[in-house]
N, C-alpha and C. Protein backbone atom coordinates (compact mmCIF):
# COMPACT_ATOMS: atom_id res chain seq x y z
N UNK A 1 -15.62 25.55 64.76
CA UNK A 1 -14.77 24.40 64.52
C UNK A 1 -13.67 24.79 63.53
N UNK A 2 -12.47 24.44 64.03
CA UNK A 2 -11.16 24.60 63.07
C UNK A 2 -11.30 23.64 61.48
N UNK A 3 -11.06 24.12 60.90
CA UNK A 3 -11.17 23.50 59.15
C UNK A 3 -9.86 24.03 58.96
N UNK A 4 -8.51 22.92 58.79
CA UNK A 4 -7.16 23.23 58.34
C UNK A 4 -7.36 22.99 56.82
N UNK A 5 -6.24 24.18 56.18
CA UNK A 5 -6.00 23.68 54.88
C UNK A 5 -4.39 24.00 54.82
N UNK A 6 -3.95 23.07 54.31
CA UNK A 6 -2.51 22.97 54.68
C UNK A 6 -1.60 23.36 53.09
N UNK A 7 -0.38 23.78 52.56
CA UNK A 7 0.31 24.35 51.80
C UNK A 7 1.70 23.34 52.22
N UNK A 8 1.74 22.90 50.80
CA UNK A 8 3.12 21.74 51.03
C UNK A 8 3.97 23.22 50.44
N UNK A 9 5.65 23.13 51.08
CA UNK A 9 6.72 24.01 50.55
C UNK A 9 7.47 23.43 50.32
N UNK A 10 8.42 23.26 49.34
CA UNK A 10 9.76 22.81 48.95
C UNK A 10 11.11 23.93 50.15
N UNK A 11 11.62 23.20 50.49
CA UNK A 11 12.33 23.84 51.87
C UNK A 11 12.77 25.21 51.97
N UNK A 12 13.54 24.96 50.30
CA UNK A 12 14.18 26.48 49.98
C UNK A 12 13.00 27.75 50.15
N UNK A 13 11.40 27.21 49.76
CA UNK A 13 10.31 28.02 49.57
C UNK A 13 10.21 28.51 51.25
N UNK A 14 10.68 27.33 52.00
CA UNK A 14 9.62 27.52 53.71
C UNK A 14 10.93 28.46 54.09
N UNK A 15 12.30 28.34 53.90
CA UNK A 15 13.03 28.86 54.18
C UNK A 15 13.09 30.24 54.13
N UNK A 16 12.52 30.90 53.06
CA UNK A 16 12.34 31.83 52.80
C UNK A 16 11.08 33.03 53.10
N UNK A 17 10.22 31.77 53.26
CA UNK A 17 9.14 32.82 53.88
C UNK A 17 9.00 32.91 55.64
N UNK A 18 9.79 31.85 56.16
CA UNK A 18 10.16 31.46 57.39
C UNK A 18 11.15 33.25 57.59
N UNK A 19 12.20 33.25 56.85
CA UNK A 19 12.54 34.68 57.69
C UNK A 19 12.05 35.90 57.35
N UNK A 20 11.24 36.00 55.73
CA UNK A 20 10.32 37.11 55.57
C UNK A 20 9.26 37.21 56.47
N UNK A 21 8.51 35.91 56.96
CA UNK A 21 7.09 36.13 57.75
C UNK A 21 5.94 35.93 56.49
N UNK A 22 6.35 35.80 55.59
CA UNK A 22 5.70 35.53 54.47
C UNK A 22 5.62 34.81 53.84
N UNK A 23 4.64 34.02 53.08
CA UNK A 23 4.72 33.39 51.60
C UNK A 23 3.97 33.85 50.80
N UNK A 24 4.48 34.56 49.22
CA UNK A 24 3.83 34.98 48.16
C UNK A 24 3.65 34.36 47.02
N UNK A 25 3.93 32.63 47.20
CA UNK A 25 3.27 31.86 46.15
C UNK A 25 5.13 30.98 45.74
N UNK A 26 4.67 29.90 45.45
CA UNK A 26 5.47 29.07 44.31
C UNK A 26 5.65 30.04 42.79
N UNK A 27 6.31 29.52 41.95
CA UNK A 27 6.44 29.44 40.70
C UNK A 27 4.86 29.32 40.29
N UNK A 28 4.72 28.05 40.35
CA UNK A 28 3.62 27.72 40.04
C UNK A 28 2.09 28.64 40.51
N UNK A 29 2.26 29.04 41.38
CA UNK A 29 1.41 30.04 42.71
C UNK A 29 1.00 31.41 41.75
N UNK A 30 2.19 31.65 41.70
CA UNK A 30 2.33 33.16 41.09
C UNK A 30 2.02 33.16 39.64
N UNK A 31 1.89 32.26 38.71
CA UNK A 31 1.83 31.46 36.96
C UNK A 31 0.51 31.95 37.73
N UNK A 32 -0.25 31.19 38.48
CA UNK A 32 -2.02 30.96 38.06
C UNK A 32 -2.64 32.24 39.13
N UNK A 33 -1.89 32.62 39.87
CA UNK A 33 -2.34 34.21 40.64
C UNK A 33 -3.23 33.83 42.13
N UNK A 34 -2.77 32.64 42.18
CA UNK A 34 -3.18 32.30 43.52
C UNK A 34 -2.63 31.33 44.37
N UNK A 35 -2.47 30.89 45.93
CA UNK A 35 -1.66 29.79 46.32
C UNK A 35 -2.38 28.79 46.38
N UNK A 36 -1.42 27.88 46.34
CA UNK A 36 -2.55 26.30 45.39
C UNK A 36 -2.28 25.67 47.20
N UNK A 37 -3.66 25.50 47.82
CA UNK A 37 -3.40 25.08 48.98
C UNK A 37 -4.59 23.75 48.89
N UNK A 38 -4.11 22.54 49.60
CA UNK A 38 -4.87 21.46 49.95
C UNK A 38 -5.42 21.42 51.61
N UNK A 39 -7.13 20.37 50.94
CA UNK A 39 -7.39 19.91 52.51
C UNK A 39 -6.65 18.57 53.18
N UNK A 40 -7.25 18.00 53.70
CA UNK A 40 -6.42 16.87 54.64
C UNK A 40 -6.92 15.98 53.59
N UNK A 41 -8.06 15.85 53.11
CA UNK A 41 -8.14 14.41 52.65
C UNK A 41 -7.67 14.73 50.72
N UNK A 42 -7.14 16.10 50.45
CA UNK A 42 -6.16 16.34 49.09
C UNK A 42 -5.05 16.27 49.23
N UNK A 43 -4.72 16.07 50.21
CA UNK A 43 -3.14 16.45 50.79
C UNK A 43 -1.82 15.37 49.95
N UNK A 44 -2.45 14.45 50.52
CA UNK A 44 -1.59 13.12 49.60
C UNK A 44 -1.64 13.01 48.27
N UNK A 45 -2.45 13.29 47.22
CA UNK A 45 -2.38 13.54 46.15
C UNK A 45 -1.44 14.39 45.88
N UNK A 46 -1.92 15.51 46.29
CA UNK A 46 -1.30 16.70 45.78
C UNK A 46 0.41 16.26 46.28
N UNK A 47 0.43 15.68 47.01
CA UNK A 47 1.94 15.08 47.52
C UNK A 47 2.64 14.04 46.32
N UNK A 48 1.91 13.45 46.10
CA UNK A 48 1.91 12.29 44.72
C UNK A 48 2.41 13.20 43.83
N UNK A 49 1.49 13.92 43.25
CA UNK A 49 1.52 14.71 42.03
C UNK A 49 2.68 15.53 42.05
N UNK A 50 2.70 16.27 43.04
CA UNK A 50 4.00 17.61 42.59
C UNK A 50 4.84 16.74 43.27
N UNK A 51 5.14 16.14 44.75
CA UNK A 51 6.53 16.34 45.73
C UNK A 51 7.01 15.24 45.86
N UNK A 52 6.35 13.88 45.34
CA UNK A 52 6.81 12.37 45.71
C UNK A 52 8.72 12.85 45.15
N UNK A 53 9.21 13.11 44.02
CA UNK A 53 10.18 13.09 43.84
C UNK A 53 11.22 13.92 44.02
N UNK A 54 10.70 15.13 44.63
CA UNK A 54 11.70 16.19 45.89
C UNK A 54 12.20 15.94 46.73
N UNK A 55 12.75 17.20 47.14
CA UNK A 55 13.33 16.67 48.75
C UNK A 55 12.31 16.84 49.58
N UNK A 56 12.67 16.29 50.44
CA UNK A 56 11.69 16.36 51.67
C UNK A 56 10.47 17.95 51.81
N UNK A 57 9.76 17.78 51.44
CA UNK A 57 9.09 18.98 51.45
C UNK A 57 8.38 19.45 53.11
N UNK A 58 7.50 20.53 52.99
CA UNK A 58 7.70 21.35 54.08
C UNK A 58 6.10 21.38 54.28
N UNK A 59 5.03 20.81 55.58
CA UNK A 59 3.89 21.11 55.63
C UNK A 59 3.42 22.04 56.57
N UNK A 60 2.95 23.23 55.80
CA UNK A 60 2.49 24.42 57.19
C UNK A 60 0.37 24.50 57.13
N UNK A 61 -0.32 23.99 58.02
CA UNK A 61 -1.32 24.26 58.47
C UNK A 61 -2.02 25.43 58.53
N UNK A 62 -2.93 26.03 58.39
CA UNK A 62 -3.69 27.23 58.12
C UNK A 62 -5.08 26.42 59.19
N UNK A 63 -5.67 27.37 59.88
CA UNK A 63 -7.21 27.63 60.10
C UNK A 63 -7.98 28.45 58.73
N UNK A 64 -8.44 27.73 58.25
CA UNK A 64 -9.35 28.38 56.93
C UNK A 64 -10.18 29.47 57.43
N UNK A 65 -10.53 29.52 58.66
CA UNK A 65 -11.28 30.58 59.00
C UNK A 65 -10.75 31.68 59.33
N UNK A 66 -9.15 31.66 59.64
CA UNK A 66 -8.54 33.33 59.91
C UNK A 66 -8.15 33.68 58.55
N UNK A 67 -8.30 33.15 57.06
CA UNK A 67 -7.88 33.54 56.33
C UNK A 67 -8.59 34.46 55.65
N UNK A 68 -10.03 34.56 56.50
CA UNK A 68 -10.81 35.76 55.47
C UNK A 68 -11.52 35.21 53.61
N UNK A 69 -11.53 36.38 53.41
CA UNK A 69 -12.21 36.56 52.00
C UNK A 69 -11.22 35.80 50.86
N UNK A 70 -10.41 36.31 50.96
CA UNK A 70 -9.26 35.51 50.07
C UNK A 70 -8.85 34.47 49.77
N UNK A 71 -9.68 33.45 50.86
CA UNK A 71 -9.22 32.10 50.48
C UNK A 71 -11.05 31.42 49.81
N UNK A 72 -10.76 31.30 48.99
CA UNK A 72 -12.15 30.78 47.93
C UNK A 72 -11.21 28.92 47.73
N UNK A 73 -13.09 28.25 47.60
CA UNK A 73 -12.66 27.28 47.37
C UNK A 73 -13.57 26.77 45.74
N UNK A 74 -12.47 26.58 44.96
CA UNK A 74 -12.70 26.14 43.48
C UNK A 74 -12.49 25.18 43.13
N UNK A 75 -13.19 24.75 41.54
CA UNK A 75 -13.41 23.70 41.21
C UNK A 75 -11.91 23.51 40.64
N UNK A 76 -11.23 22.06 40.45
CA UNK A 76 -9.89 21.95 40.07
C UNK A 76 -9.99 20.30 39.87
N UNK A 77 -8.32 20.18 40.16
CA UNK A 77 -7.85 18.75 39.63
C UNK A 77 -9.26 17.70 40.12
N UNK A 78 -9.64 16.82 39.20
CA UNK A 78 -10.90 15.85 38.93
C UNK A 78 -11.88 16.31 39.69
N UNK A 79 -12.29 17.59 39.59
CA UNK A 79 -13.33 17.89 39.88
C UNK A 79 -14.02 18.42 41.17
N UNK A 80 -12.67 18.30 41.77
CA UNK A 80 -12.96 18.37 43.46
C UNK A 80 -12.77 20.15 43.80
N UNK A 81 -13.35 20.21 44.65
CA UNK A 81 -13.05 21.74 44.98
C UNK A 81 -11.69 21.96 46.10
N UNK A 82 -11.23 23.08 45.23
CA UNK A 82 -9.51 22.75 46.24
C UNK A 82 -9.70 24.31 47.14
N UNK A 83 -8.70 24.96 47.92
CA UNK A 83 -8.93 25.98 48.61
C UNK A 83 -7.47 26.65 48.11
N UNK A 84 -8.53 27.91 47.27
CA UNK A 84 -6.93 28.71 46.66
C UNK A 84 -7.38 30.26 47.31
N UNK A 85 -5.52 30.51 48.32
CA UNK A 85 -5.82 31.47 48.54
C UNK A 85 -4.99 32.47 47.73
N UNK A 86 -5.78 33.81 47.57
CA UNK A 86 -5.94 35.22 46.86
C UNK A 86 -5.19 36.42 47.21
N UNK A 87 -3.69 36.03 47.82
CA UNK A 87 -3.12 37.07 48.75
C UNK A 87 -1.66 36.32 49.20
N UNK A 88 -1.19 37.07 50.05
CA UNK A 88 0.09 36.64 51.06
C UNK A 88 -0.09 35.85 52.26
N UNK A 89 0.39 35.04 52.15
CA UNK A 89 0.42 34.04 53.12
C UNK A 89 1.09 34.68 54.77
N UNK A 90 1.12 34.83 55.91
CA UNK A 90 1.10 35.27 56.97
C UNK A 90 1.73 34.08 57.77
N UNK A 91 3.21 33.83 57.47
CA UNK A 91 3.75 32.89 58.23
C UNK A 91 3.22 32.75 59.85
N UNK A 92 2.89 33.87 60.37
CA UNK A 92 2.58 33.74 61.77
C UNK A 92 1.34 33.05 61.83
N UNK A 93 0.34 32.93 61.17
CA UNK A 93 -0.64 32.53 60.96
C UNK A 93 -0.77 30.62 61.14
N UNK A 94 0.26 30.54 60.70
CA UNK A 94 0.47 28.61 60.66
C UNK A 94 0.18 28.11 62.19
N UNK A 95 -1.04 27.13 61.70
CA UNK A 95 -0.94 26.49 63.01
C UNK A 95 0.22 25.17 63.25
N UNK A 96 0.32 25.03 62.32
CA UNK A 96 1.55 23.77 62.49
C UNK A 96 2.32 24.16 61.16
N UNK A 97 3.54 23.44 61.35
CA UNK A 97 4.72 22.78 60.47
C UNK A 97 5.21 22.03 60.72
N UNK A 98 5.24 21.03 60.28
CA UNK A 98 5.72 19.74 59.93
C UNK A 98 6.67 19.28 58.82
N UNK A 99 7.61 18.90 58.81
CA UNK A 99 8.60 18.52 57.45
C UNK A 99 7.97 17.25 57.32
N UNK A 100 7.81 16.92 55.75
CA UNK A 100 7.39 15.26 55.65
C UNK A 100 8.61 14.68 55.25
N UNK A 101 8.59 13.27 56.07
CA UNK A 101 10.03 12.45 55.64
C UNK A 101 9.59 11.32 54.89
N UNK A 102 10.50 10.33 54.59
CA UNK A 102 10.38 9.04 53.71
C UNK A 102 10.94 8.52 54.94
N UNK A 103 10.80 6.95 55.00
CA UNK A 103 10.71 6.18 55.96
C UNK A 103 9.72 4.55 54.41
N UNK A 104 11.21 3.80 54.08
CA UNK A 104 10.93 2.50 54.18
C UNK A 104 9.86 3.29 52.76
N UNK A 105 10.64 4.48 52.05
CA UNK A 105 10.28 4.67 50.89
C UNK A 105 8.23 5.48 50.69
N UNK A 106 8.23 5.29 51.65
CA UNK A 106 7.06 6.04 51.98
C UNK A 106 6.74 7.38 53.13
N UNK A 107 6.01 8.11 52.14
CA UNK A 107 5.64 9.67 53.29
C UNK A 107 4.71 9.33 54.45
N UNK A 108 5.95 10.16 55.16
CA UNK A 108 5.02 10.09 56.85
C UNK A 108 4.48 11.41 57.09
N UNK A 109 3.29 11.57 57.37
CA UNK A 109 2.43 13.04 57.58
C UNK A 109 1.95 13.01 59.00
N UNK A 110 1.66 14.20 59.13
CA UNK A 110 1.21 14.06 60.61
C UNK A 110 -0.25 13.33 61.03
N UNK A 111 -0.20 12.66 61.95
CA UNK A 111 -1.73 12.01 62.50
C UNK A 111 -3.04 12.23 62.05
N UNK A 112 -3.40 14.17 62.06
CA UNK A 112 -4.45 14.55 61.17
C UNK A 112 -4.75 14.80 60.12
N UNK A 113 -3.95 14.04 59.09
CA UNK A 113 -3.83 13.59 58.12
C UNK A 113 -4.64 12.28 57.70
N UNK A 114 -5.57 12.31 56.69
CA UNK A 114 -6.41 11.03 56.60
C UNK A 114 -5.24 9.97 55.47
């Protein structure tokens, strides 16, 4: 069974790993030595917290299971265990991308999204 864990990007970020084939972390990513990735039901928080007041940010999908050893899941914000992965991100790897928009002041995410 597929288990997504999905990585919000600020555009300039997706932009960039979009023509490398890569992502090697945020600011923030690279500060704590790992990529700060959410599940479906962290997703909106973590949207709250860092991106409510950005631009439109950027959602790319992962299968947790092609990511191997590197993606560990730890204890973090209130206690919940989040999924941080330990390496380079493998743009080819995304099962989806999705841009999230505002609409009537609120984020629209995709369907498998709780």
């Amino acid at each position: 069974m597929t288990q997504i864990v999905y990585k919000l990007l600020r555009q300039s970020e997706w932009q960039q790993a979009d023509k490398s084939g890569v992502f090697s972390g945020s600011a923030d990513d690279l500060r704590d030595g790992f990529i700060h990735l959410s599940a479906p039901d962290q997703l909106r928080a973590t949207f709250e917290k860092y991106f409510a007041d950005g631009p439109e940010p950027i959602l790319v999908g992962f299968d947790a299971n092609t990511l191997g050893p590197a993606l560990k899941w730890e204890f973090s914000r209130g206690g919940q265990q989040f999924p941080h992965f330990y390496g380079v991100l493998d743009i080819g790897q995304a099962l989806s991308v999705f841009q999230i928009r505002r609409e009537a002041g609120r984020a629209i995410f995709p369907p498998e999204v709780p």
